[in-house]
N, C-alpha and C. Protein backbone atom coordinates (compact mmCIF):
# COMPACT_ATOMS: atom_id res chain seq x y z
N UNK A 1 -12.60 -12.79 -4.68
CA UNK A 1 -13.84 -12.44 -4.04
C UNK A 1 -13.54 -11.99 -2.62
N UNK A 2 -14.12 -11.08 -2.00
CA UNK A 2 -13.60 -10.57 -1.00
C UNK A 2 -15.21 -9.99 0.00
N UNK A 3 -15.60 -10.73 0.54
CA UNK A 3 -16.62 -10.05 1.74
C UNK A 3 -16.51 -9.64 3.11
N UNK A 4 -16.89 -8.22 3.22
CA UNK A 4 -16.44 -7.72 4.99
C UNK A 4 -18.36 -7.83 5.63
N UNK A 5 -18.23 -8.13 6.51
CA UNK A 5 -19.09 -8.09 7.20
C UNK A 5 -18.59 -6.83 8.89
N UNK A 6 -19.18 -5.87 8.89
CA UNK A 6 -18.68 -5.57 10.41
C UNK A 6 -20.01 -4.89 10.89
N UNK A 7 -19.68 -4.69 12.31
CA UNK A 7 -20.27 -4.15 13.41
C UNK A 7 -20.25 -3.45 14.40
N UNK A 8 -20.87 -2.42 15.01
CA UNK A 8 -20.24 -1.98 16.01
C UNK A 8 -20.16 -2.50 17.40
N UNK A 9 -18.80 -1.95 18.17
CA UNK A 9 -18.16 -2.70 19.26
C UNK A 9 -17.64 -1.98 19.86
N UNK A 10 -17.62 -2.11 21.17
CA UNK A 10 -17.09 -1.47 22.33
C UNK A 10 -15.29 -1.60 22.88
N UNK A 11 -14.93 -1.01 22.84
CA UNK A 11 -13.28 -1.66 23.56
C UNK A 11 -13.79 -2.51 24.93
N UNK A 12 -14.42 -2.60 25.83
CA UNK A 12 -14.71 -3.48 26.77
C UNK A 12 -15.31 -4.97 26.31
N UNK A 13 -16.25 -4.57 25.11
CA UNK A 13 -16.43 -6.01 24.38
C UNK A 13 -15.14 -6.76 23.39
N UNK A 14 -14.02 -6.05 23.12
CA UNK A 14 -13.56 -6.85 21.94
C UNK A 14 -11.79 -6.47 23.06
N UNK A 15 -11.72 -6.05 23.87
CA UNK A 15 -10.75 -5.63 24.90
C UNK A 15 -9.34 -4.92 24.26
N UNK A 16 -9.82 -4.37 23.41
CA UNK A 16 -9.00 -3.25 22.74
C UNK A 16 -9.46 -2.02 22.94
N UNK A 17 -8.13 -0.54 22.88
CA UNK A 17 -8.72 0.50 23.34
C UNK A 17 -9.18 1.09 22.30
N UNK A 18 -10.26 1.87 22.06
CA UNK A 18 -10.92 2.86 21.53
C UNK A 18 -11.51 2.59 20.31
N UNK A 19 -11.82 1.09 20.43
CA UNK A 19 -13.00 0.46 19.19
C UNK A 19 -14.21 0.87 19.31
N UNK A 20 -14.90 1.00 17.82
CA UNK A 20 -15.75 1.71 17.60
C UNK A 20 -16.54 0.43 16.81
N UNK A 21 -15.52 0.01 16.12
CA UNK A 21 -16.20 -1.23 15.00
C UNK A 21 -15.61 -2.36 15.00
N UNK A 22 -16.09 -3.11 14.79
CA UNK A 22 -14.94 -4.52 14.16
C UNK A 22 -15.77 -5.39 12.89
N UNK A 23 -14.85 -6.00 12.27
CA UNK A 23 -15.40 -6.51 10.90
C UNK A 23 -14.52 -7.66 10.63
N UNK A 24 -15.22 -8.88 10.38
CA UNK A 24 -14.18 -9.98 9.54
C UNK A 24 -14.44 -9.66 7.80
N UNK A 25 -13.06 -9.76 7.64
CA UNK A 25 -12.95 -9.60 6.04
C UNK A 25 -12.77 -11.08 5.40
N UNK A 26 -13.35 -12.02 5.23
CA UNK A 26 -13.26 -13.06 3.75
C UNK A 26 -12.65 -13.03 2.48
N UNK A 27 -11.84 -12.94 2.13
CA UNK A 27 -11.23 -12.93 0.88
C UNK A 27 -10.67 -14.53 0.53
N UNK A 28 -11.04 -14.67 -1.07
CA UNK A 28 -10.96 -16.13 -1.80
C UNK A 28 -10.18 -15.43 -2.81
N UNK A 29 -8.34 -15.09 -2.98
CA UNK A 29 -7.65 -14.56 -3.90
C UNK A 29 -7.87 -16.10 -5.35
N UNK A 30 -7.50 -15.73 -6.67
CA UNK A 30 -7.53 -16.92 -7.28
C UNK A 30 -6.38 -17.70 -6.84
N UNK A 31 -5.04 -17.87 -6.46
CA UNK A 31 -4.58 -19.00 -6.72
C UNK A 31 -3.76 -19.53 -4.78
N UNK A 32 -4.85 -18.60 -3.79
CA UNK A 32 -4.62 -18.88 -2.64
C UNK A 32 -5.94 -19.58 -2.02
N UNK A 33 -5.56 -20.13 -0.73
CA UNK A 33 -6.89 -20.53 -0.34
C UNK A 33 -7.58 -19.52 0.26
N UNK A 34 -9.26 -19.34 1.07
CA UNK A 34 -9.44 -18.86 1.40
C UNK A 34 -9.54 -18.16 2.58
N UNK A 35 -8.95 -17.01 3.52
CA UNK A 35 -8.21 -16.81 4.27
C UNK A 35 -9.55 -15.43 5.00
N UNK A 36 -10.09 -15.71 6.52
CA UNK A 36 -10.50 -14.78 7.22
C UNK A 36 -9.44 -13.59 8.17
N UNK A 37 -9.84 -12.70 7.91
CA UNK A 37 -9.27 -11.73 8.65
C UNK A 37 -10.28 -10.85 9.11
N UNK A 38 -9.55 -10.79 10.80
CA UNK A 38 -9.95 -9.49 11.59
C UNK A 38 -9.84 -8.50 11.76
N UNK A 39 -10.57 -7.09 11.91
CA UNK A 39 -9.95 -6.10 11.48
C UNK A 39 -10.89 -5.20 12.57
N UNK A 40 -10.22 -3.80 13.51
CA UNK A 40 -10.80 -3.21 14.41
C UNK A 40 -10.71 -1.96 13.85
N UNK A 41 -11.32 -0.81 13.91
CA UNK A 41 -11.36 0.43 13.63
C UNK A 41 -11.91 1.46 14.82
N UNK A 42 -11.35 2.66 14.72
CA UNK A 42 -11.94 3.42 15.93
C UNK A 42 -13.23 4.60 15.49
N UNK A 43 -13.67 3.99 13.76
CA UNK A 43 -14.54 4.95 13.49
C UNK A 43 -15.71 4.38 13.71
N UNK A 44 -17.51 4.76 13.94
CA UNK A 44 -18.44 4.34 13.86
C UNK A 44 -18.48 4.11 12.49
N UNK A 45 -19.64 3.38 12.68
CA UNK A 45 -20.28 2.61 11.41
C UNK A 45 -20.85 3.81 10.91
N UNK A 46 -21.24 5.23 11.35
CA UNK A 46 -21.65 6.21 10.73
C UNK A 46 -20.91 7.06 9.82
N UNK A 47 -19.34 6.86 9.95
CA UNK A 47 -18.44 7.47 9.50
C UNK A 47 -17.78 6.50 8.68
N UNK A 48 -17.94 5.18 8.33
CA UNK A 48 -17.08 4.23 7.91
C UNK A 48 -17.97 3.01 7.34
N UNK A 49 -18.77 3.06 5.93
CA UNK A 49 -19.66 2.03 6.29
C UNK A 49 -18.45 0.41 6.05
N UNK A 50 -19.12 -0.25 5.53
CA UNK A 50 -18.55 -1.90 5.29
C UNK A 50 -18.15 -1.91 3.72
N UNK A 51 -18.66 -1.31 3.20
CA UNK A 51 -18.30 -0.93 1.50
C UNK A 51 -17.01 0.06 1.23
N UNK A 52 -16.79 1.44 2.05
CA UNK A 52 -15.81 1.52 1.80
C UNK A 52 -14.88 1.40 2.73
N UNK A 53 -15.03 0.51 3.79
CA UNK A 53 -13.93 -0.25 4.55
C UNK A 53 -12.92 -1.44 3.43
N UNK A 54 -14.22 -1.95 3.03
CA UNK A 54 -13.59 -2.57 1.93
C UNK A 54 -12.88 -2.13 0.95
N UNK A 55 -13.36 -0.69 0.58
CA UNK A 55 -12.81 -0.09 -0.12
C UNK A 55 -11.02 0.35 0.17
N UNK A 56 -11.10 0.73 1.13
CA UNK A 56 -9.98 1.35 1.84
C UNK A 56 -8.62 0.34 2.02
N UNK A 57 -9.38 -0.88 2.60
CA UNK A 57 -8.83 -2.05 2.97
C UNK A 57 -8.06 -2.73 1.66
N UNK A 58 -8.51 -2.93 0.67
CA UNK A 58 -8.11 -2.74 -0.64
C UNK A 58 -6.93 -1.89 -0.95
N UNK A 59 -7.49 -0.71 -1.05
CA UNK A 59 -6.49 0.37 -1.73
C UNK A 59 -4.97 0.35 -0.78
N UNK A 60 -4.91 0.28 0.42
CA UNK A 60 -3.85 -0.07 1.31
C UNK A 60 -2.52 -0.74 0.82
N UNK A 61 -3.46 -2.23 0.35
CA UNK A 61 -2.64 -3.23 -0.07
C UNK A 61 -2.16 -3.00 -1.32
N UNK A 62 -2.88 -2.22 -2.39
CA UNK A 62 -1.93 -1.72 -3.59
C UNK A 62 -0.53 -0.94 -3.42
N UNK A 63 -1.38 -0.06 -2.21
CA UNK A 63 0.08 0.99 -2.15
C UNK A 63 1.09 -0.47 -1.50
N UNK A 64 0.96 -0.96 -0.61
CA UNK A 64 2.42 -1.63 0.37
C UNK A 64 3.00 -2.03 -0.70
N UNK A 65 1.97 -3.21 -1.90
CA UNK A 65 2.32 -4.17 -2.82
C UNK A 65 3.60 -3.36 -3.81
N UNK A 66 3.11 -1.81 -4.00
CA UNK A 66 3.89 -0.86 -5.29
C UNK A 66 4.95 -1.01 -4.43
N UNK A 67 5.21 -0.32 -3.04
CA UNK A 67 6.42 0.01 -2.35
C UNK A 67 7.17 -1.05 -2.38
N UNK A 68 6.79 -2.08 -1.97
CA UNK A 68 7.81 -3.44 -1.47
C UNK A 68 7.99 -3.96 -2.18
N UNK A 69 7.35 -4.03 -3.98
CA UNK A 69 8.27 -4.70 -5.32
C UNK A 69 9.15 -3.68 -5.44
N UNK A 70 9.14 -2.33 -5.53
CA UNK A 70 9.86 -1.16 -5.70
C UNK A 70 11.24 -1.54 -4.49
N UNK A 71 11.15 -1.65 -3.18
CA UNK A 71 11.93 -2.13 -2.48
C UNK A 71 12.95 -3.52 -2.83
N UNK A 72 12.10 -3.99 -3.13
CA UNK A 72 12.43 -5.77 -3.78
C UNK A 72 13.75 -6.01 -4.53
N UNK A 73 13.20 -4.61 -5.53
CA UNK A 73 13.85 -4.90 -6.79
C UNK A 73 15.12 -4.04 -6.52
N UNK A 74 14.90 -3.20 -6.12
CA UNK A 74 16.01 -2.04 -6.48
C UNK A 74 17.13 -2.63 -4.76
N UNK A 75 16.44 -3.14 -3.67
CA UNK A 75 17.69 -3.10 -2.61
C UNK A 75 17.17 -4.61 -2.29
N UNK A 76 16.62 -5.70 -3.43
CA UNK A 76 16.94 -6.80 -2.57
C UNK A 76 16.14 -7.22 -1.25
N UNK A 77 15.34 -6.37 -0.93
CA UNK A 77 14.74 -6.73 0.22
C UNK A 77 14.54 -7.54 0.94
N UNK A 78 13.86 -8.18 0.46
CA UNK A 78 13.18 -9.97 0.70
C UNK A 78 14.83 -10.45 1.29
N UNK A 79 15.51 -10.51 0.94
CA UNK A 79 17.13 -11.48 1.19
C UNK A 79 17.85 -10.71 2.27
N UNK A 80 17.21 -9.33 2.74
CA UNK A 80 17.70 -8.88 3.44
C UNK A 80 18.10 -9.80 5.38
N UNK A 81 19.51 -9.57 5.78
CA UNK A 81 19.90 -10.86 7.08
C UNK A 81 19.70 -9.86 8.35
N UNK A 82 19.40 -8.52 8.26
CA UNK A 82 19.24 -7.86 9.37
C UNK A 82 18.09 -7.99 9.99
N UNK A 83 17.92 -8.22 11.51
CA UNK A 83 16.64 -8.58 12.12
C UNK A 83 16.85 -8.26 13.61
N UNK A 84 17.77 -7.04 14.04
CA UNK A 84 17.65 -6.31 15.23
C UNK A 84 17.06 -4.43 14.65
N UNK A 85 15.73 -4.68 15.42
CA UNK A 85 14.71 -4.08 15.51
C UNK A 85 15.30 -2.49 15.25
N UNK A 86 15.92 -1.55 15.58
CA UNK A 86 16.34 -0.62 15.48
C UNK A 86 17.28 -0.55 13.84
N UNK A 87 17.79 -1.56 14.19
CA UNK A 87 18.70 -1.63 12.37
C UNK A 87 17.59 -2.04 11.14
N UNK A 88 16.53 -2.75 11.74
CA UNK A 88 16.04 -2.62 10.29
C UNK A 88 15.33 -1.08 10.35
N UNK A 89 14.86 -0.19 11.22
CA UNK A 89 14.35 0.85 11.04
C UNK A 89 15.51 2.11 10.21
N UNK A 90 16.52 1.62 10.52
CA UNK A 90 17.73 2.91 9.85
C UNK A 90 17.83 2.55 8.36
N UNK A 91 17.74 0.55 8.38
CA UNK A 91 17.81 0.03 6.79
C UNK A 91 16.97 0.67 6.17
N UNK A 92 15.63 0.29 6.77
CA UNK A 92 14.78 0.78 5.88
C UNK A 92 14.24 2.21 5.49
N UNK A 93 14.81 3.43 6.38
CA UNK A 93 14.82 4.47 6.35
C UNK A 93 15.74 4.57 5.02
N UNK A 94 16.93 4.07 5.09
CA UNK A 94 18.09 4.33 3.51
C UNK A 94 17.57 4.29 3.02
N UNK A 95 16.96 2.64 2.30
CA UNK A 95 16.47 2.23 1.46
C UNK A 95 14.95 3.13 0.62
N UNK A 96 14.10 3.74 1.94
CA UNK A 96 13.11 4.45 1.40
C UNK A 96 13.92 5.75 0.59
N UNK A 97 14.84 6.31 1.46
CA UNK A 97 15.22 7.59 0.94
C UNK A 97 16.79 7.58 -0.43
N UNK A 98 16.92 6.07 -0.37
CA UNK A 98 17.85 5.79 -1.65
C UNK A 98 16.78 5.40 -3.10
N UNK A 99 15.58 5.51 -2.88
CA UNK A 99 14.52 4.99 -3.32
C UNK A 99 13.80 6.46 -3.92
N UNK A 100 13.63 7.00 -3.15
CA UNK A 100 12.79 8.50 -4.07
C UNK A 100 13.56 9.73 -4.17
N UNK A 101 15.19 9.35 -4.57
CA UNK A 101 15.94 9.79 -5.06
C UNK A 101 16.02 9.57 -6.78
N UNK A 102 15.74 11.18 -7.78
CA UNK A 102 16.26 10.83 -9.18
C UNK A 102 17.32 10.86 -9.05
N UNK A 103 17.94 10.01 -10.17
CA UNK A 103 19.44 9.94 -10.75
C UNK A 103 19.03 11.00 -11.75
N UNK A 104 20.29 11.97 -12.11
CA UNK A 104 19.87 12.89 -13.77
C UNK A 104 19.90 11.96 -15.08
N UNK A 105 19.20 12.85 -15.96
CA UNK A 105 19.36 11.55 -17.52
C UNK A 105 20.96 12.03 -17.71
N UNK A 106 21.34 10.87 -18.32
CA UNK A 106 22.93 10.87 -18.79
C UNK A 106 22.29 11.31 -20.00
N UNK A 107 21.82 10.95 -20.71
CA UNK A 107 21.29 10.98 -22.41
C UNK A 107 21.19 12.25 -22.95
């Protein structure tokens, strides 16, 4: 179950630059607890309602979820020991581009 509630907001009210909106998202996944999140946008509520924020907000997390089992599986990811900031950007540059590389069929 997943409810956004948002509103519009000023960067002087929420002290971020160039907010337009802000919205807490509610989500109750089944086998997590239930977890609020904040979320800022720089579109009006005229251009962005709360339905397909939700919408959007959603679809996001499918794509990361496809990439990073796809990552997971094929280079190990998750176990990865590198954690200076510039090296994981070159890792993960390989890894994307060792990643949407075909191999030819042998067959």
């Amino acid at each position: 179950m997943r409810v956004l509630r948002s509103r519009a907001a000023s960067a002087e009210e929420v002290d971020f630059p160039c907010v337009e909106q802000v919205a807490l998202l509610r989500r109750h996944l089944r086998q997590h607890r239930p977890e609020i999140v904040a979320l800022v946008t720089s579109l009006p509520p005229q251009e962005l309602s709360a339905e397909q924020w939700l919408k959007d907000n959603r679809a996001a997390w499918g794509i990361e979820n496809g990439l990073h089992q796809r990552l997971d599986v094929s280079h190990r990811d998750d176990q990865c020991r590198v954690r200076l900031p510039k090296s994981m950007r070159v890792m993960g540059m390989f890894r994307r581009f060792s990643n949407s590389l075909r191999l030819p069929d042998l067959t």
